[in-house]
Protein backbone atom coordinates (compact mmCIF):
# COMPACT_ATOMS: atom_id res chain seq x y z
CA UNK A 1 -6.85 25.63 -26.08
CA UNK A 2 -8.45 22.29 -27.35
CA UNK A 3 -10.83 20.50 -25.35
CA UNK A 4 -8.76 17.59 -25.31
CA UNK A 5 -5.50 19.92 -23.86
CA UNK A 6 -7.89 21.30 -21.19
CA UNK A 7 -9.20 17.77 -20.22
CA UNK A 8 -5.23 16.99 -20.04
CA UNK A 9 -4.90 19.60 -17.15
CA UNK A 10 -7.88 18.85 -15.34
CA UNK A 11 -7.23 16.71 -12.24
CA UNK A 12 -9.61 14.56 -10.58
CA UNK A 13 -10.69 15.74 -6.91
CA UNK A 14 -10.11 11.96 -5.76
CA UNK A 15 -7.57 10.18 -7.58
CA UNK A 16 -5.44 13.34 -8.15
CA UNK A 17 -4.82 11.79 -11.20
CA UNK A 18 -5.48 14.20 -15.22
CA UNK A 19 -9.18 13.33 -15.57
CA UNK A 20 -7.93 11.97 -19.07
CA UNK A 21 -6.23 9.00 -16.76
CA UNK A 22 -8.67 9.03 -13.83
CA UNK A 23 -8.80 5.51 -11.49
CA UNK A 24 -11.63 5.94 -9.87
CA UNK A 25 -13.58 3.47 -11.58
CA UNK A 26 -11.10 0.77 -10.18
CA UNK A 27 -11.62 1.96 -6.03
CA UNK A 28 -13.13 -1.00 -4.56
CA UNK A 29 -13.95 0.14 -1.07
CA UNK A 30 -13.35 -3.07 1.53
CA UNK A 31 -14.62 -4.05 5.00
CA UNK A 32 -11.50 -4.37 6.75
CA UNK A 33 -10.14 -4.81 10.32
CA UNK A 34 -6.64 -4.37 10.26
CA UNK A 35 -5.74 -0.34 9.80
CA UNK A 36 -3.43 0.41 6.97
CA UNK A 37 -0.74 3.31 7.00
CA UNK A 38 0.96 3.84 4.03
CA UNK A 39 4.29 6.08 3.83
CA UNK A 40 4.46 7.12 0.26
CA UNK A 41 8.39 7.77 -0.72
CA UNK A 42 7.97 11.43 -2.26
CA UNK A 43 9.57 10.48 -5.84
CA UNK A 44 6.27 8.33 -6.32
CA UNK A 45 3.43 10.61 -5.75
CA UNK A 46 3.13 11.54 -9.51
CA UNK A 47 4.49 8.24 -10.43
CA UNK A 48 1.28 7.28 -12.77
CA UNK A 49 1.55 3.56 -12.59
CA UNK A 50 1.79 3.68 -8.35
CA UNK A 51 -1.01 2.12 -6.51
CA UNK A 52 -0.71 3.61 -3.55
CA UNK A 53 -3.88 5.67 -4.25
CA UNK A 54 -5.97 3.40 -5.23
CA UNK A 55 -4.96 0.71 -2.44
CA UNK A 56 -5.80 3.86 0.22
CA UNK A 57 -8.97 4.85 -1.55
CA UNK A 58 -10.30 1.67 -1.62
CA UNK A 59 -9.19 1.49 2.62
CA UNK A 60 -11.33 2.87 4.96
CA UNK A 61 -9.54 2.45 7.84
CA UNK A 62 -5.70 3.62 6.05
CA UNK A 63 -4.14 6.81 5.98
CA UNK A 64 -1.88 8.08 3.06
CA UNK A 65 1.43 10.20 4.35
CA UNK A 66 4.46 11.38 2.15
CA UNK A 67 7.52 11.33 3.31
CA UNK A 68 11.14 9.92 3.60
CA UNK A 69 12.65 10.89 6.94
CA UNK A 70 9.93 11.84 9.75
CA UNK A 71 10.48 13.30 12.88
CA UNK A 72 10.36 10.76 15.78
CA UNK A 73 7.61 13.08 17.48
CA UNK A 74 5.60 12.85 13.86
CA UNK A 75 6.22 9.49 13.40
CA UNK A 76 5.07 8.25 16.67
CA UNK A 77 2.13 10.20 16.11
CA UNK A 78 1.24 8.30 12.87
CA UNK A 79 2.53 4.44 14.66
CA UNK A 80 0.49 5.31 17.60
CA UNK A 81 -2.43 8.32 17.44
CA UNK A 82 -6.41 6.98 16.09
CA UNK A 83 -6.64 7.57 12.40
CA UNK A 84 -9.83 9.71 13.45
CA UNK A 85 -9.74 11.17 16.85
CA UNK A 86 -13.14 12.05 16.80
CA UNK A 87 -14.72 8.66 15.71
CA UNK A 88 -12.40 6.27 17.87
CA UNK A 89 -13.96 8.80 20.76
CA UNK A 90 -17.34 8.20 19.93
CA UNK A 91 -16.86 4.45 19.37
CA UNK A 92 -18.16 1.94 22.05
CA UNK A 93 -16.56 -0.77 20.72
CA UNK A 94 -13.12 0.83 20.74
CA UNK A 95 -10.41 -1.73 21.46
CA UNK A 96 -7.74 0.30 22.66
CA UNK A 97 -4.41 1.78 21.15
CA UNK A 98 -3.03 -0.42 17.84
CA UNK A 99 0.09 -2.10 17.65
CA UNK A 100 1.85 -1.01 15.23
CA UNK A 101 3.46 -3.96 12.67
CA UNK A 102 5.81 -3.45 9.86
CA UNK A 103 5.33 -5.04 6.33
CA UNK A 104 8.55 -5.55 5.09
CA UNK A 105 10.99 -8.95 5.08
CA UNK A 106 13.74 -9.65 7.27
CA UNK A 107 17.03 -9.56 5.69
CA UNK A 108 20.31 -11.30 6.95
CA UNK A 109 22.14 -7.78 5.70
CA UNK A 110 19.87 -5.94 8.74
CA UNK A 111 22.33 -6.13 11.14
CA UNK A 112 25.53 -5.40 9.05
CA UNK A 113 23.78 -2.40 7.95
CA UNK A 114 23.53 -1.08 11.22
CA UNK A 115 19.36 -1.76 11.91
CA UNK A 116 18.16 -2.64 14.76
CA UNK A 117 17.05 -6.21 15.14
CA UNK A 118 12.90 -5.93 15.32
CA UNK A 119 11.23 -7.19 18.17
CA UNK A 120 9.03 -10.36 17.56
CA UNK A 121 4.82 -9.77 17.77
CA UNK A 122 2.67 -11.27 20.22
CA UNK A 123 0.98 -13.91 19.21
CA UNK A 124 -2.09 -13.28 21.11
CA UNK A 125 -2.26 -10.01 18.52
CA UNK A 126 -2.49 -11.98 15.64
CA UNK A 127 -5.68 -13.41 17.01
CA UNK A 128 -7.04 -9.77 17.31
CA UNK A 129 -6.88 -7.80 13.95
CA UNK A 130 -8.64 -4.79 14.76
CA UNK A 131 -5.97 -4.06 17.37
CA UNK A 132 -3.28 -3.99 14.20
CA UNK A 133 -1.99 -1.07 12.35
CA UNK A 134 -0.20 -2.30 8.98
CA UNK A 135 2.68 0.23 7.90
CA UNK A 136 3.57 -0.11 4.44
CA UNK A 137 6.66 1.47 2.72
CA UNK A 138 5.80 2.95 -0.61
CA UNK A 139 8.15 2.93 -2.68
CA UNK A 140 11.16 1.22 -5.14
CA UNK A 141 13.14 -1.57 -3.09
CA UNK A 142 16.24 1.16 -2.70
CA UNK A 143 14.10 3.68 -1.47
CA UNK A 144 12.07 1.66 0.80
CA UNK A 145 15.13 0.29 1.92
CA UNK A 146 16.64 4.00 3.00
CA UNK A 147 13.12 4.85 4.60
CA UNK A 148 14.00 2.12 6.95
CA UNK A 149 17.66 3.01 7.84
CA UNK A 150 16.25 6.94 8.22
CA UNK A 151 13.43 6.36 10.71
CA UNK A 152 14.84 4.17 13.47
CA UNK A 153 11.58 3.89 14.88
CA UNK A 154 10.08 1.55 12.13
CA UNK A 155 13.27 -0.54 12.91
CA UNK A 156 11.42 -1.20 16.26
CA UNK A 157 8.72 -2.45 14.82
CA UNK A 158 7.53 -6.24 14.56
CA UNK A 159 7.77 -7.18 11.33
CA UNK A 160 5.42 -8.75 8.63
CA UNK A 161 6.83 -11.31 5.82
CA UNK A 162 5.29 -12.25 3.33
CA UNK A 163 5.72 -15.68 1.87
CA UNK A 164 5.34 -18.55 -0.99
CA UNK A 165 3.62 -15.54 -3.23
CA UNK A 166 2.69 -15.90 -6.62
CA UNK A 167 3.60 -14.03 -9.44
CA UNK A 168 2.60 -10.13 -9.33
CA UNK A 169 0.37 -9.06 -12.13
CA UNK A 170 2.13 -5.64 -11.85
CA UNK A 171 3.46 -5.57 -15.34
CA UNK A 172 3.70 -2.11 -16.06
CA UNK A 173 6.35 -1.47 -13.47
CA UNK A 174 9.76 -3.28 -13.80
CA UNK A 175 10.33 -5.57 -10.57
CA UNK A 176 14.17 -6.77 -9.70
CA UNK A 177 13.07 -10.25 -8.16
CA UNK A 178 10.85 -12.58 -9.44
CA UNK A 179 8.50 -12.79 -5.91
CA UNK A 180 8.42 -8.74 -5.54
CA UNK A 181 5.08 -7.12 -5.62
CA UNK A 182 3.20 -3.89 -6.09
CA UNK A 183 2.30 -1.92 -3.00
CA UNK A 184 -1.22 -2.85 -3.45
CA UNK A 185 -1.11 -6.70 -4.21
CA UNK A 186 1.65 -6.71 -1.08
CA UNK A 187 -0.50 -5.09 1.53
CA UNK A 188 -3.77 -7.21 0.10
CA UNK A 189 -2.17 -10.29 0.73
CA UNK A 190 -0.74 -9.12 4.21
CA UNK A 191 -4.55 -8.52 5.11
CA UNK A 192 -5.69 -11.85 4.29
CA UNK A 193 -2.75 -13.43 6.05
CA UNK A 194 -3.48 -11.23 9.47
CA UNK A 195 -7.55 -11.45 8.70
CA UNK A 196 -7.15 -15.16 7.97
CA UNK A 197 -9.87 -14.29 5.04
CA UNK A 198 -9.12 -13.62 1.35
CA UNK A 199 -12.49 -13.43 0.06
CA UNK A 200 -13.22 -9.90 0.91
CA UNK A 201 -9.75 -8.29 -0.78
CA UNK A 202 -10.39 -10.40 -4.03
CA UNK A 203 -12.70 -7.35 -5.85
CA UNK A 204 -9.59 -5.05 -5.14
CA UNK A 205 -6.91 -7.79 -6.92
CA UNK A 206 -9.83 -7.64 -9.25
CA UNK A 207 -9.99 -3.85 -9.68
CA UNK A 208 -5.59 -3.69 -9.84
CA UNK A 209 -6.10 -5.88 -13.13
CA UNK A 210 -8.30 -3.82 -14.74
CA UNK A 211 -6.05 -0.68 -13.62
CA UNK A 212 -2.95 -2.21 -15.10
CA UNK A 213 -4.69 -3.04 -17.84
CA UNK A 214 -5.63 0.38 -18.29
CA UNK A 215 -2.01 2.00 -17.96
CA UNK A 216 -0.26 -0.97 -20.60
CA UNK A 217 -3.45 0.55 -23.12
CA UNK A 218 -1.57 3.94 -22.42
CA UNK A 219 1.45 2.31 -24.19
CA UNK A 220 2.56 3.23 -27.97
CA UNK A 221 0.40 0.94 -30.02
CA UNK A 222 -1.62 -0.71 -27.46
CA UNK A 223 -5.88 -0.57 -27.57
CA UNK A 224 -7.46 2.22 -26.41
CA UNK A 225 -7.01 2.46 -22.32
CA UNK A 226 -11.27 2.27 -22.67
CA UNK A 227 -11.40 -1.16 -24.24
CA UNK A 228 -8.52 -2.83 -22.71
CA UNK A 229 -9.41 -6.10 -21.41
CA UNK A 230 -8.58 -7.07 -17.60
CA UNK A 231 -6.32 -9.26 -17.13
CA UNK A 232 -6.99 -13.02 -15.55
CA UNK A 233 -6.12 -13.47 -11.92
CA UNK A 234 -4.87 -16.74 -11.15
CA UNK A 235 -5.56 -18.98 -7.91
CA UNK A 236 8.47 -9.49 -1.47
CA UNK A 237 9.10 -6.54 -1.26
CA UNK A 238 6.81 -4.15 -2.03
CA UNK A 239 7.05 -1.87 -5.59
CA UNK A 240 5.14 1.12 -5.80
């Protein structure tokens, strides 16, 4: 076997991803005060252009789960149970359970497709990020859409919109209307909305250009994934 076929099937320990592909030079760890849990549809965990992985890797305080239909017992475990038992124990400054909030837009279609109508958030929680868990859907618009209708429990939640977005830089994925972004540019800008701050997530928007720049230099044709150059960041539903 070649080197280059052996370096093909060689995984990274972190990324997951054939070392020949690896992201880890685009994980931008982040302070952060809102938690992040993202539920990863299963048809995108070896979907190579998802940035799922690299949004969680670059979250401390986020949790990665695959699934499409959980159990309510599971899922109320993942809304509702500390990320890290141990650590929220030995934490003085603990601030108490997290309310649970639901990035994803309303739609007038909710109720004619049988969801339940969500619950509106307290507005005293929006002054208090670190009591905020952010649940993200991971996954193509149809399949985030049946994650939804499977798991009434998420229907319960408050909801998140996002609004008066730019354009996504997310060009290596295919996006069905024009103010849809990735999964990682979707929950960034839900942070700085929530955090009131947009500083501290710019490095990661940062770090997403240089990975898409990376996976169009994978393309028939295109320069070398090594020498790509990152693409220029300017100034909803969320693709994988």
């Amino acid at each position: 076997m070649s080197a280059e076929s052996r370096a093909k099937r060689l995984h990274c320990a972190a990324c997951l991803r054939p070392q020949s592909s690896c992201i880890c030079q685009w994980i931008t760890p982040l302070a952060h005060q809102v938690e992040v849990l993202i539920l990863q549809h299963p048809l995108e965990v070896d979907q190579a252009k998802g940035s799922a992985r690299l949004l969680h890797l670059s979250l401390p305080h986020s949790r990665l789960v695959t699934g499409e239909t959980f159990s309510e017992a599971d899922l109320r475990a993942l809304l509702d149970e500390p990320f890290d038992a141990q650590a929220a124990a030995g934490r003085a400054d603990s601030v108490g359970p997290k309310q649970a909030l639901l990035l994803y837009p309303h739609s007038p279609q909710d109720q004619a497709l049988g969801l339940s109508v969500p619950p509106a958030l307290a507005p005293a929680l929006l002054r208090e990020p670190a009591r905020l868990r952010l649940v993200v859907l991971d996954g193509t618009w149809r399949k985030s859409r049946k994650m939804l209708y499977s798991n009434p429990l998420l229907q319960q939640l408050p909801r998140l919109s996002l609004q008066g977005m730019g354009a996504s830089h997310y060009l290596i994925r295919k996006a069905h209307k024009p103010d849809q972004l990735s999964t990682l540019e979707a929950t960034c800008a839900a942070l700085m909305q929530l955090e009131g701050e947009t500083a501290p997530f710019e490095p990661l928007l940062a770090a997403f250009d240089g990975f898409v720049a990376q996976q169009l230099g994978y393309r028939p044709g295109a320069m070398r994934p090594d020498s790509c150059p990152q693409v220029g960041r300017g100034a909803h539903s969320a693709q994988s």
